[in-house]
N, C-alpha and C. Protein backbone atom coordinates (compact mmCIF):
# COMPACT_ATOMS: atom_id res chain seq x y z
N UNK A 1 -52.79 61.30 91.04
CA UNK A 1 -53.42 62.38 91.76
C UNK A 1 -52.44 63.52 91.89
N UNK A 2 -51.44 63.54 90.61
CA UNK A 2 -50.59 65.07 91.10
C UNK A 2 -51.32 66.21 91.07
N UNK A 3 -51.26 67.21 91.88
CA UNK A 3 -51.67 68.64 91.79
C UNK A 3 -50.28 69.20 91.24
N UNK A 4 -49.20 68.83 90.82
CA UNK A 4 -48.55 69.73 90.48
C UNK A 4 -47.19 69.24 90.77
N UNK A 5 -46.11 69.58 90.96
CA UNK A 5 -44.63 69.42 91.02
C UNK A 5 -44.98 68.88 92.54
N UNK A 6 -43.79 67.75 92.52
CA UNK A 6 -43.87 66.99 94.12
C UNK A 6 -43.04 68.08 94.96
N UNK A 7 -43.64 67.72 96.64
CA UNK A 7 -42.78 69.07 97.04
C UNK A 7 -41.28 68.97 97.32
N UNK A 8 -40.42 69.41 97.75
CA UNK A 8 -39.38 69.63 97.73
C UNK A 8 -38.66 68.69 98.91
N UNK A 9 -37.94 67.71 99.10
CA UNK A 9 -37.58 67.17 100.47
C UNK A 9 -35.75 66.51 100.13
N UNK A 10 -34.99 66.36 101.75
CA UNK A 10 -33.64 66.20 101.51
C UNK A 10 -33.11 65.03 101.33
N UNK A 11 -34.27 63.72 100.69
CA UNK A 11 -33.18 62.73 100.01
C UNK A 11 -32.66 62.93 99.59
N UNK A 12 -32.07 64.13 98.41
CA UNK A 12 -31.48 63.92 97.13
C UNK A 12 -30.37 65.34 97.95
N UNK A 13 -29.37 64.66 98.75
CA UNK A 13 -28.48 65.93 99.47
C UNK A 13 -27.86 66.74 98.00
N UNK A 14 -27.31 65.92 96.97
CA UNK A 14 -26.93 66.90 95.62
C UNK A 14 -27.86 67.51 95.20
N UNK A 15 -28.75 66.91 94.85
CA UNK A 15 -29.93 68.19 94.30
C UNK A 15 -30.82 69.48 95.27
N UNK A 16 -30.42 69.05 96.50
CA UNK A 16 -30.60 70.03 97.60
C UNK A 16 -29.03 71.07 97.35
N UNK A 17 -28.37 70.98 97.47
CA UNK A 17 -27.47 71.54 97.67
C UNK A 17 -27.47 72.61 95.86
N UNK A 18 -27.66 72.06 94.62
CA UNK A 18 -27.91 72.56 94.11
C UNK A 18 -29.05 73.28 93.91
N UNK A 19 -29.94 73.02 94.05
CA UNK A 19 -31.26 74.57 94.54
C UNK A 19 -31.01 75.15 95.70
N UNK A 20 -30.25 74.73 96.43
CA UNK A 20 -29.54 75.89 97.70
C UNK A 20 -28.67 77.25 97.07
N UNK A 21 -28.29 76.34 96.01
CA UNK A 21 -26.84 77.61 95.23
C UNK A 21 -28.06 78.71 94.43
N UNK A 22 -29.13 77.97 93.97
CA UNK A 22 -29.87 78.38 93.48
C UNK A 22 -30.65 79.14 94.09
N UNK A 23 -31.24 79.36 94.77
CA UNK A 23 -32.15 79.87 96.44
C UNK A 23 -31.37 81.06 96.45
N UNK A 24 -30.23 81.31 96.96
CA UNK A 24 -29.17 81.48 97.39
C UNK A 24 -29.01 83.08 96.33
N UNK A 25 -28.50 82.65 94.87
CA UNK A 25 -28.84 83.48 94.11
C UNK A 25 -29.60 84.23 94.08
N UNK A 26 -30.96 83.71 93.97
CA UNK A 26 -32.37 84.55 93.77
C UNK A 26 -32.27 84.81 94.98
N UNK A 27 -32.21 84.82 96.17
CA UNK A 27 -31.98 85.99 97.16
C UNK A 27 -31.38 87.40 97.01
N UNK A 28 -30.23 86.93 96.79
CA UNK A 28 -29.18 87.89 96.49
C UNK A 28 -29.35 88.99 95.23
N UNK A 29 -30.56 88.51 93.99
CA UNK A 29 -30.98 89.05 93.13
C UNK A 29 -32.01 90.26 93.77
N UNK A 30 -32.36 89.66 95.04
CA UNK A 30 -33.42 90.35 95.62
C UNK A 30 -34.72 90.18 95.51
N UNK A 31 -34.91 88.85 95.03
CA UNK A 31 -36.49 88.15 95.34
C UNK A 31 -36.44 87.98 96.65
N UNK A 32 -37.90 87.69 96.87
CA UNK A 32 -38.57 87.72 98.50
C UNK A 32 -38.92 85.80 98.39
N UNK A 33 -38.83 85.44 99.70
CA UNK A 33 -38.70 84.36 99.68
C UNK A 33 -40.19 83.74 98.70
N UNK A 34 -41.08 84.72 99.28
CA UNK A 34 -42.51 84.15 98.89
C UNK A 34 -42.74 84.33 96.73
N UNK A 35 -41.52 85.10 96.54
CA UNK A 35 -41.36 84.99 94.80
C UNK A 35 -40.29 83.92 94.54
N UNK A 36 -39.49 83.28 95.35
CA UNK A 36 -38.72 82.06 95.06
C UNK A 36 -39.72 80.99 95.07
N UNK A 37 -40.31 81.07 96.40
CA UNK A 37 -41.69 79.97 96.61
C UNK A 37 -42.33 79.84 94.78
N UNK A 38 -43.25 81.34 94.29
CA UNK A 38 -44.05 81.11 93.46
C UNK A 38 -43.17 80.64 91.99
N UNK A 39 -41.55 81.17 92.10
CA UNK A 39 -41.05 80.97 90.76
C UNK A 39 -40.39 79.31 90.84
N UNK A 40 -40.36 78.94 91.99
CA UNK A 40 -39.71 77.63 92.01
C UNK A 40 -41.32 75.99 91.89
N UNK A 41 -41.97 76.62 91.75
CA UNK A 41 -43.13 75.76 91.24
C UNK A 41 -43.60 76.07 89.70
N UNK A 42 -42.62 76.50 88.88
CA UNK A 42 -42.87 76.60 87.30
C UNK A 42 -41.95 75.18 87.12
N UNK A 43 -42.76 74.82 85.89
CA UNK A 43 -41.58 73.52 85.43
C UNK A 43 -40.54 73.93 84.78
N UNK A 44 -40.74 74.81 84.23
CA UNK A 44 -39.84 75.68 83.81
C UNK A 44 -38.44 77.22 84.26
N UNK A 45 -38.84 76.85 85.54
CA UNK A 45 -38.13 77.53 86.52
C UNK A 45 -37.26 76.95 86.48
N UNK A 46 -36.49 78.27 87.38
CA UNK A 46 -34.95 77.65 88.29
C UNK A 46 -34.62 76.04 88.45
N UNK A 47 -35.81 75.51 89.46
CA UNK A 47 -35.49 74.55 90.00
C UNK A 47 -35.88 73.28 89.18
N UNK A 48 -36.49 73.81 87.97
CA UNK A 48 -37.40 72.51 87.20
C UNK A 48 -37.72 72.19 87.76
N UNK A 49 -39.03 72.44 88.91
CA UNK A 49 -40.39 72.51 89.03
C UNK A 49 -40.35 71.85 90.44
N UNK A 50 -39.03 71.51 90.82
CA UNK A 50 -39.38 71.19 92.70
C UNK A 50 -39.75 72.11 93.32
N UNK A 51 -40.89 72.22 93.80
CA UNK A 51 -41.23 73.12 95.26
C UNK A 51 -40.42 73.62 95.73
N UNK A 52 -39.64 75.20 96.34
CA UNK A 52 -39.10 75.07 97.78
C UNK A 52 -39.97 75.88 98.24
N UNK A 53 -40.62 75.99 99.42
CA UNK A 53 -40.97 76.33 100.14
C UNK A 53 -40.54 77.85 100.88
N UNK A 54 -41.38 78.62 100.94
CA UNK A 54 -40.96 79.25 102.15
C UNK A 54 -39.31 79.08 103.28
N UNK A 55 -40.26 78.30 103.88
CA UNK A 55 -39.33 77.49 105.36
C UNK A 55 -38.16 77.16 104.17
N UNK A 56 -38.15 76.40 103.57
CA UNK A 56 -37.21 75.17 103.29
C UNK A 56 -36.40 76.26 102.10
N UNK A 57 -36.68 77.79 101.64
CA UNK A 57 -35.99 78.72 101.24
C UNK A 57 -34.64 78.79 102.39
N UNK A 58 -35.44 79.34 103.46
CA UNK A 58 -35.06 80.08 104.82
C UNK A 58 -33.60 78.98 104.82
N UNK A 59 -33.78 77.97 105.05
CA UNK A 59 -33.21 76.89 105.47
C UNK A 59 -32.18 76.84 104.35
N UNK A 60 -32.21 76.43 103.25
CA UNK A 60 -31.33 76.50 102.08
C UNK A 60 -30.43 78.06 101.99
N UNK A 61 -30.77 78.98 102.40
CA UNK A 61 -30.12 80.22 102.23
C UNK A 61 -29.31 80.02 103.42
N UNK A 62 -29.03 79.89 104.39
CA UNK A 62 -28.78 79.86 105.68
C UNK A 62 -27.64 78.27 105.25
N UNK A 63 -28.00 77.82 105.09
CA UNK A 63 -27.02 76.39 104.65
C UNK A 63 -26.50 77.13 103.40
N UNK A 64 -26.19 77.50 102.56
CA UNK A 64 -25.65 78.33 101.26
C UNK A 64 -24.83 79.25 102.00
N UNK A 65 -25.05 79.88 102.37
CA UNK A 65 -24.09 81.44 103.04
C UNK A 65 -23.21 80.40 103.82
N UNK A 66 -23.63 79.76 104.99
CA UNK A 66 -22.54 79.09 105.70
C UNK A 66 -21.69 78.52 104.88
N UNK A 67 -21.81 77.70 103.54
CA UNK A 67 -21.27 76.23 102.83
C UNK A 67 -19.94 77.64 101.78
N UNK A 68 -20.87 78.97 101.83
CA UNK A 68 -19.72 79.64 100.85
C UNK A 68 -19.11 80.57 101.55
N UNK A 69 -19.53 81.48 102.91
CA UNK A 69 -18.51 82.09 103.92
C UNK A 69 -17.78 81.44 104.62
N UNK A 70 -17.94 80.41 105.33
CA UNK A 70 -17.37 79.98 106.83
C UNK A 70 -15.99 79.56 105.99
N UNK A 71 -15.89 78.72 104.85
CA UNK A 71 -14.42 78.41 104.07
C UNK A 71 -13.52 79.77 104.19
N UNK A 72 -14.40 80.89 103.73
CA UNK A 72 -13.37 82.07 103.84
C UNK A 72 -13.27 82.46 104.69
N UNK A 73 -14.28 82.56 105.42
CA UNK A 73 -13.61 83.43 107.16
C UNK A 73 -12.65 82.43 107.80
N UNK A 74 -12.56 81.06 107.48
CA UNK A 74 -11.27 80.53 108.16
C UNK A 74 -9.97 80.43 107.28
N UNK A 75 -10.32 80.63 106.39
CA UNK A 75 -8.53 80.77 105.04
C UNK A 75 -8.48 82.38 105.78
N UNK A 76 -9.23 83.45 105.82
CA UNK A 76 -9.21 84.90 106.37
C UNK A 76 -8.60 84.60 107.63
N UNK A 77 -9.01 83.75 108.44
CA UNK A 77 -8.36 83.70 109.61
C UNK A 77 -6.91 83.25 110.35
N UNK A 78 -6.97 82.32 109.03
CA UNK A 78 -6.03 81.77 109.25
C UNK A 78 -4.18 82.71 108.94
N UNK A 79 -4.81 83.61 107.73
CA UNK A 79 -3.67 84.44 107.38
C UNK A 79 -3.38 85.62 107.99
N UNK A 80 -4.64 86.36 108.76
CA UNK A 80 -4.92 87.15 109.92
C UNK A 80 -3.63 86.65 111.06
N UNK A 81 -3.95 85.36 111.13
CA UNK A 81 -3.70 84.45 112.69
C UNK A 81 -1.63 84.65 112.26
N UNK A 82 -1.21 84.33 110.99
CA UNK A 82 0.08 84.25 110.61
C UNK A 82 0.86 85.58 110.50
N UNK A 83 -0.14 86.78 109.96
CA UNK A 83 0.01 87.93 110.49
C UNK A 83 0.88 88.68 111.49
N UNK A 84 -0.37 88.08 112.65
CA UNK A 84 0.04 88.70 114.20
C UNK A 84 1.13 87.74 114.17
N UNK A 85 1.33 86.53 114.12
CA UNK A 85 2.22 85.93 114.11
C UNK A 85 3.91 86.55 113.99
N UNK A 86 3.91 86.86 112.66
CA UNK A 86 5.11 87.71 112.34
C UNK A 86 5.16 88.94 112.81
N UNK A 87 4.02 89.55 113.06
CA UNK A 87 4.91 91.02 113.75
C UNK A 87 5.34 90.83 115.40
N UNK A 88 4.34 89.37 116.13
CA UNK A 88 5.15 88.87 117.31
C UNK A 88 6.93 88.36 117.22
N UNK A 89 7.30 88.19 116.54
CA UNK A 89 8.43 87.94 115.57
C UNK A 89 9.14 89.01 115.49
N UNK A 90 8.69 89.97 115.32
CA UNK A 90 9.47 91.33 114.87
C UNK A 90 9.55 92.34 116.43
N UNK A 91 8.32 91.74 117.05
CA UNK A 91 8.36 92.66 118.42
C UNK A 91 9.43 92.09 119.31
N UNK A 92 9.52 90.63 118.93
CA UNK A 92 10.75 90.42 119.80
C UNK A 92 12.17 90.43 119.21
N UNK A 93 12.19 90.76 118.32
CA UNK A 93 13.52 91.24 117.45
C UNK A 93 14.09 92.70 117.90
N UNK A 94 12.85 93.72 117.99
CA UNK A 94 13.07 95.27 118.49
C UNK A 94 12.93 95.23 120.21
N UNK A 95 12.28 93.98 120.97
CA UNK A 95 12.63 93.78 121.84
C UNK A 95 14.07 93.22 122.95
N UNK A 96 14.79 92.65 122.32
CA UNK A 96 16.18 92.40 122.20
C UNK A 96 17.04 93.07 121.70
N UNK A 97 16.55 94.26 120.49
CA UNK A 97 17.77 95.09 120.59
C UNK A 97 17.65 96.62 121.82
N UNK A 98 16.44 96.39 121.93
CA UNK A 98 16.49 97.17 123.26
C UNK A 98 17.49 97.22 124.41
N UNK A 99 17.16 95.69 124.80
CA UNK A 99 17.53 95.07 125.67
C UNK A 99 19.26 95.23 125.34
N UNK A 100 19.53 94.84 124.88
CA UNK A 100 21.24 94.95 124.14
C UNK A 100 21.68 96.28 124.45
N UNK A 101 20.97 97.42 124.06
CA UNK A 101 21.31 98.96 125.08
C UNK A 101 21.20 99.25 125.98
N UNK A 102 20.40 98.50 126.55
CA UNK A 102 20.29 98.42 128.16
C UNK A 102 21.48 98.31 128.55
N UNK A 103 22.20 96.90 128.51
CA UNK A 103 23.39 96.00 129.14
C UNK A 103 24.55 96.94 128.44
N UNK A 104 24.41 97.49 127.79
CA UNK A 104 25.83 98.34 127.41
C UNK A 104 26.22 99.42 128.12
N UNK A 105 27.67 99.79 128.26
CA UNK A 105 28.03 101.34 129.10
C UNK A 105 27.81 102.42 128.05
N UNK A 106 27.43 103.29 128.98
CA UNK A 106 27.15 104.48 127.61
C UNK A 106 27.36 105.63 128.49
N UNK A 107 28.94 106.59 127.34
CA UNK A 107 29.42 107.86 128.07
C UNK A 107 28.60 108.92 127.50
N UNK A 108 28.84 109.81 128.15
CA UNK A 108 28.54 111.28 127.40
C UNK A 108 29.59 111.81 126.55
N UNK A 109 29.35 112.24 125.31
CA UNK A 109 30.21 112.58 124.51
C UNK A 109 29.13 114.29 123.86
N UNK A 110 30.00 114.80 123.85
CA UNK A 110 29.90 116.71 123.44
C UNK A 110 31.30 117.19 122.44
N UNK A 111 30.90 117.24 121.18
CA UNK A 111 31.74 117.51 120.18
C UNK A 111 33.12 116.72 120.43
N UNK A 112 32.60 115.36 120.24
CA UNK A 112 33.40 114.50 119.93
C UNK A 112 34.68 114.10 121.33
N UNK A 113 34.31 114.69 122.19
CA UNK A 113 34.94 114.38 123.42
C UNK A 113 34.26 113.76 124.32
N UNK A 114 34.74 113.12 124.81
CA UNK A 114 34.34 112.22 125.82
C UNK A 114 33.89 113.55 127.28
N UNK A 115 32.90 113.62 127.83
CA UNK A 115 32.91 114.45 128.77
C UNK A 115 33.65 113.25 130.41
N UNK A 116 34.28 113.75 131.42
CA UNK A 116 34.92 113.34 132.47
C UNK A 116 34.09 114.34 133.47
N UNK A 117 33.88 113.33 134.72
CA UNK A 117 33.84 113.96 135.73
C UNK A 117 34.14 112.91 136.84
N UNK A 118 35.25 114.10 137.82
CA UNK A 118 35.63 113.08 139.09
C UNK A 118 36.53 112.23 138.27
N UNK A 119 37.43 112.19 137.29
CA UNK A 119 38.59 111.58 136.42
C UNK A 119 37.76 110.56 135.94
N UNK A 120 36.30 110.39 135.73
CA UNK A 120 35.86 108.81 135.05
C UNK A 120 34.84 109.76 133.80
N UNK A 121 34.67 108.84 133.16
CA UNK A 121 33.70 109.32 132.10
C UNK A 121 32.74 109.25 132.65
N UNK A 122 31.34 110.19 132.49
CA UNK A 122 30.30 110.65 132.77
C UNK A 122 29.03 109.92 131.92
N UNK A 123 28.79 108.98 132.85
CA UNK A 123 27.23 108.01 131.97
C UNK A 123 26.67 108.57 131.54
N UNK A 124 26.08 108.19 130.37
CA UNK A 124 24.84 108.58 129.86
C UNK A 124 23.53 108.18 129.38
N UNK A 125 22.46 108.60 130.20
CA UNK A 125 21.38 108.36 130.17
C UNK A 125 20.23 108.15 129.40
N UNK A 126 20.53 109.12 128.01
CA UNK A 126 19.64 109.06 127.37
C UNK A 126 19.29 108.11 126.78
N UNK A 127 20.35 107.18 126.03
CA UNK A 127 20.55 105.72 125.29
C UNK A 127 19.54 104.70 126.08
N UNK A 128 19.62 105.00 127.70
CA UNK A 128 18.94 103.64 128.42
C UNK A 128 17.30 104.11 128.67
N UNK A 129 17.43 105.80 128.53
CA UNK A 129 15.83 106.39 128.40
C UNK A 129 15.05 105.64 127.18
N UNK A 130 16.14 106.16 126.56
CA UNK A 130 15.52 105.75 125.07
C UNK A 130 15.12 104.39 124.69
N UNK A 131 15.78 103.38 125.36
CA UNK A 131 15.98 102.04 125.34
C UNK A 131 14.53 101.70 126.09
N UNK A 132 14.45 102.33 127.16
CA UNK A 132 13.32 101.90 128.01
C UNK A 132 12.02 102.31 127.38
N UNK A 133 11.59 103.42 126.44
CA UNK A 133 10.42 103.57 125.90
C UNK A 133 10.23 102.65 124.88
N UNK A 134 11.45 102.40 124.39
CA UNK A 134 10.89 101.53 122.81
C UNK A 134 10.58 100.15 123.48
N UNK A 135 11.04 99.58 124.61
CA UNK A 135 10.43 98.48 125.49
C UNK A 135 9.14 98.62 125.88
N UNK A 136 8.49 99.61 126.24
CA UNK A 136 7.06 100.30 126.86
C UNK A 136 6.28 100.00 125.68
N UNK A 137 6.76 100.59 124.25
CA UNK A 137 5.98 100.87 123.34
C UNK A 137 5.91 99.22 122.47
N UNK A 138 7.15 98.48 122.45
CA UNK A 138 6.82 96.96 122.07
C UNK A 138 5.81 96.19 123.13
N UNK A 139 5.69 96.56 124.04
CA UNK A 139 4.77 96.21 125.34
C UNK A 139 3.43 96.43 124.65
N UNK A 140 3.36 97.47 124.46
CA UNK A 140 1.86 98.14 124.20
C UNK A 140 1.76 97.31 122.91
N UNK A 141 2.50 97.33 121.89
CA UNK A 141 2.34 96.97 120.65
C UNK A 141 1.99 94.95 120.39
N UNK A 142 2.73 94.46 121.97
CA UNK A 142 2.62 92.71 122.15
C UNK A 142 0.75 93.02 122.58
N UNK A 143 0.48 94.00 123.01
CA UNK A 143 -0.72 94.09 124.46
C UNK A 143 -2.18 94.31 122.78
N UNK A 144 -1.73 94.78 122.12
CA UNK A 144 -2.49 95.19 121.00
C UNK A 144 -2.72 93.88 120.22
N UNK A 145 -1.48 93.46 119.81
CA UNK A 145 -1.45 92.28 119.32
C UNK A 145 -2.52 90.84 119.47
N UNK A 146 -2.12 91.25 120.85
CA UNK A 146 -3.26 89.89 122.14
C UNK A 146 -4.54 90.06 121.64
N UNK A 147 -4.61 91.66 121.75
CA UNK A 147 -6.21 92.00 121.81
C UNK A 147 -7.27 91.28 119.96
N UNK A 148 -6.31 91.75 119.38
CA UNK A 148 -6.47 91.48 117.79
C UNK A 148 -6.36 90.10 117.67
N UNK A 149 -5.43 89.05 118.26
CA UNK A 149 -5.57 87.99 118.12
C UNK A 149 -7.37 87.35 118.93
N UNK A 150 -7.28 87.84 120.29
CA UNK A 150 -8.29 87.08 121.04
C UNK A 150 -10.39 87.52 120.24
N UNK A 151 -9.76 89.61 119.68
CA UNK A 151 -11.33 89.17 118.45
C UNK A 151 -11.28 88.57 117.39
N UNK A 152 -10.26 87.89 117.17
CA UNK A 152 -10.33 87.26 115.91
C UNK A 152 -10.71 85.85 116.21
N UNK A 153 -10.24 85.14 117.07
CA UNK A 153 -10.84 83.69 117.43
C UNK A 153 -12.07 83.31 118.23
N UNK A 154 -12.87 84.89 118.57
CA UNK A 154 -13.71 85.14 119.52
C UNK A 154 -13.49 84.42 121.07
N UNK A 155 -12.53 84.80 121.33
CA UNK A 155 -12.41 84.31 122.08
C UNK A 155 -12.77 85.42 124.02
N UNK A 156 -13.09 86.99 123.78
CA UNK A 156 -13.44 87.84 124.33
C UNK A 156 -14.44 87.38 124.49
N UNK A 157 -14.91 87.67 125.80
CA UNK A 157 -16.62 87.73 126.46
C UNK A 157 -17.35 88.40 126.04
N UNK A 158 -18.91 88.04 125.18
CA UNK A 158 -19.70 89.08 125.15
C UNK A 158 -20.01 90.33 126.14
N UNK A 159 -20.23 91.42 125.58
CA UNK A 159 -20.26 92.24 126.78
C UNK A 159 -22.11 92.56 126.88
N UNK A 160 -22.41 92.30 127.94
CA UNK A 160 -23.78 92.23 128.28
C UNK A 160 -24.40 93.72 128.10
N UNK A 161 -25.49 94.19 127.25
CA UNK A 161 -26.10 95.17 127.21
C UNK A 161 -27.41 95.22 127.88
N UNK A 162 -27.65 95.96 128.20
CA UNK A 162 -28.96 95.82 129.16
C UNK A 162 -29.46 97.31 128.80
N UNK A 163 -30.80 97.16 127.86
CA UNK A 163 -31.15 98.28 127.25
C UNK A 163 -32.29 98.23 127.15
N UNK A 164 -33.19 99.38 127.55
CA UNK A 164 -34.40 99.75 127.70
C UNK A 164 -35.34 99.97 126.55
N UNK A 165 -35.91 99.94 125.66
CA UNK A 165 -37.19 100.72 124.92
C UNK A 165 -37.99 100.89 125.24
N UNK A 166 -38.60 102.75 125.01
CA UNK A 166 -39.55 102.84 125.06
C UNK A 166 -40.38 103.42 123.94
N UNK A 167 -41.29 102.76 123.59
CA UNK A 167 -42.23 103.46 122.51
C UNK A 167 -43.25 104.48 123.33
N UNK A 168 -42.81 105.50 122.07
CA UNK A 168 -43.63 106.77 122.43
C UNK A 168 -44.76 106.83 121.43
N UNK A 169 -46.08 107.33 121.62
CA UNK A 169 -46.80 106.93 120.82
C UNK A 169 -47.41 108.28 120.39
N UNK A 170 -48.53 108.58 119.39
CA UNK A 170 -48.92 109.73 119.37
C UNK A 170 -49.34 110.04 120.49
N UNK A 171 -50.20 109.12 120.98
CA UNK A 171 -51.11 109.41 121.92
C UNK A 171 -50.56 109.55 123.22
N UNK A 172 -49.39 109.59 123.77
CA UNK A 172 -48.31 109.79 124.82
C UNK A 172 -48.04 110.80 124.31
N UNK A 173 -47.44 111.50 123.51
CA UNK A 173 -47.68 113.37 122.98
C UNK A 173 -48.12 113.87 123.10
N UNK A 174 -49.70 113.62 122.56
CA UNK A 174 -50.70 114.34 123.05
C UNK A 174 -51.25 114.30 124.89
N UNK A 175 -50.80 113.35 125.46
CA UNK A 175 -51.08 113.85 126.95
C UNK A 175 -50.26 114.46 127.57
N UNK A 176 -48.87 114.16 127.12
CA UNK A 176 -48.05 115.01 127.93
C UNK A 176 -47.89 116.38 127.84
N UNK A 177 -48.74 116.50 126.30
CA UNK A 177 -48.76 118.05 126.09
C UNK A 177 -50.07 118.26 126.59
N UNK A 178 -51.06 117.73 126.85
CA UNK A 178 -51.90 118.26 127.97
C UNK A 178 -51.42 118.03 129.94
N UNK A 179 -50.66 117.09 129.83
CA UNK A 179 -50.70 117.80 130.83
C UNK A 179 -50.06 119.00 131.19
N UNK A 180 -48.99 119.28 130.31
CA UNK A 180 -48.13 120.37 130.58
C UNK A 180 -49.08 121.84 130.16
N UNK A 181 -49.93 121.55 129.24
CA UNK A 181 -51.23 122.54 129.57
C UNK A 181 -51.83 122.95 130.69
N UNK A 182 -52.23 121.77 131.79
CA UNK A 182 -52.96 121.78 132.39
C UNK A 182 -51.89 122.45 133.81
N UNK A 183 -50.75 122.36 133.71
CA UNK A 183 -49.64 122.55 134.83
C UNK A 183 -49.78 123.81 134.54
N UNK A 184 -49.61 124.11 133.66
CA UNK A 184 -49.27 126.11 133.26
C UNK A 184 -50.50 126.89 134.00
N UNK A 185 -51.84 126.13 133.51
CA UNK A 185 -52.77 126.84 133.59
C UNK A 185 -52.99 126.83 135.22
N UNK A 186 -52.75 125.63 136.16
CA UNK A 186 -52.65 125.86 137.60
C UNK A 186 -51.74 127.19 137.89
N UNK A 187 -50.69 127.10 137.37
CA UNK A 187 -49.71 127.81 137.70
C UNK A 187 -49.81 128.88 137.45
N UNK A 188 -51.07 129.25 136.70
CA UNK A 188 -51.14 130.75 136.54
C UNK A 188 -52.35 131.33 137.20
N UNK A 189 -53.24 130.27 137.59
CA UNK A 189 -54.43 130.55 138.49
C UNK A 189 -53.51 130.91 139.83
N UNK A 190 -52.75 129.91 140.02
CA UNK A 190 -52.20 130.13 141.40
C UNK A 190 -51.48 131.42 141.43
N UNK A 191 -50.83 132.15 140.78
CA UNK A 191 -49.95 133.35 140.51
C UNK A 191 -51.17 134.60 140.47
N UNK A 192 -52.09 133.89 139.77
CA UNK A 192 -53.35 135.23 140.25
C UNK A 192 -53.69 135.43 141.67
N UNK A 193 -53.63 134.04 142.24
CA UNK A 193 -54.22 133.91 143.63
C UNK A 193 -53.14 134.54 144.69
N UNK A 194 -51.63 134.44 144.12
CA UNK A 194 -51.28 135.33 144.94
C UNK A 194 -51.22 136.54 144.86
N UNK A 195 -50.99 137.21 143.74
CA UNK A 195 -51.41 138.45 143.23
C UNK A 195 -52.37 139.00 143.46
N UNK A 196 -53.34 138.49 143.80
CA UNK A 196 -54.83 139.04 144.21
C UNK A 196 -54.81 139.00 145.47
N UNK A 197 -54.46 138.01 146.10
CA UNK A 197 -54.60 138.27 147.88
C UNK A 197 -52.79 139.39 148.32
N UNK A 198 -52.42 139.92 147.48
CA UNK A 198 -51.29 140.75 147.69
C UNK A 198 -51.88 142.54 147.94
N UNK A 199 -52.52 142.65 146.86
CA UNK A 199 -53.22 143.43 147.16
C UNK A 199 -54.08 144.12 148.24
């Protein structure tokens, strides 16, 4: 009693998985599920003549994209993740030599002389200014770092949108432009009415 090719079901996980790769393709070719449906019931088709279905397209494309992205977004992630890694590495390398100018004495010197005041050499400031921004700016640069690490593992809170639509329709056009007809035209009866009782 066949009507035709038996339909399509997941005993056979290899031969599922291969009309998934297949599915998968003809998506991406830009057939519509319902021309995979009609081309995957030729015996001579893609699939040599198993059914897929609609649904059981949906389902195979969706299992295909996962089985060939999710491998790369985690090798992607993973070298992302080694990344931040090393420039955390490097922030604390320019963070310690900061620090190292900090803890040092530092004179003022003006064409090669030591400047004196009060018989001692005269500190100088700028070295520990200077010292202190590139600390600020490895700060900002660890604080960046965090941020890039925590969207990459999703590990940030969705941020809740709470957003309105409204459909405007013709027919909401057309009243509001009557009523704004109908406002003018008060508004100008009434402007007669005072105009006339002014008189």
């Amino acid at each position: 009693m066949g009507l035709g090719p038996t339909p399509y079901n997941k005993r056979n996980p290899a031969l599922r998985a291969e009309h998934a790769a297949v599915v998968f393709d003809l998506k991406i070719q830009g057939l519509s599920l319902r021309e995979i449906d009609d081309l995957s019931r030729k015996p001579d088709g893609p699939t040599g003549g198993h059914r897929v279905s609609v649904t059981t397209a949906k389902e195979m494309i969706r299992e295909e994209a996962a089985r060939r992205v999710d491998p790369k977004v985690d090798e992607y992630r993973a070298i992302e993740l080694a990344r931040l890694e090393a420039a955390l590495e490097r922030l604390k390398g320019l963070e310690d030599a900061a620090r190292e100018v900090l803890a040092r004495e530092h004179i003022t010197v003006n064409n090669g002389r030591i400047i004196v005041h009060d018989g001692a050499p005269l500190p100088d400031d700028s070295p520990v200014l200077a010292a202190i921004d590139r600390l600020i700016k490895v700060e900002d640069a660890r604080q960046r770092n965090s941020e890039s690490r925590r969207r990459l593992l999703g590990l940030d809170m969705p941020v809740k949108v709470d957003a309105q639509v409204t459909e405007t329709t013709q027919q909401d056009l057309e009243l509001q432009e009557m009523i704004r007809d109908a406002r003018a035209r008060v508004q100008l009866e009434e402007q007669q009415i005072v105009d006339g009782g002014a008189e």
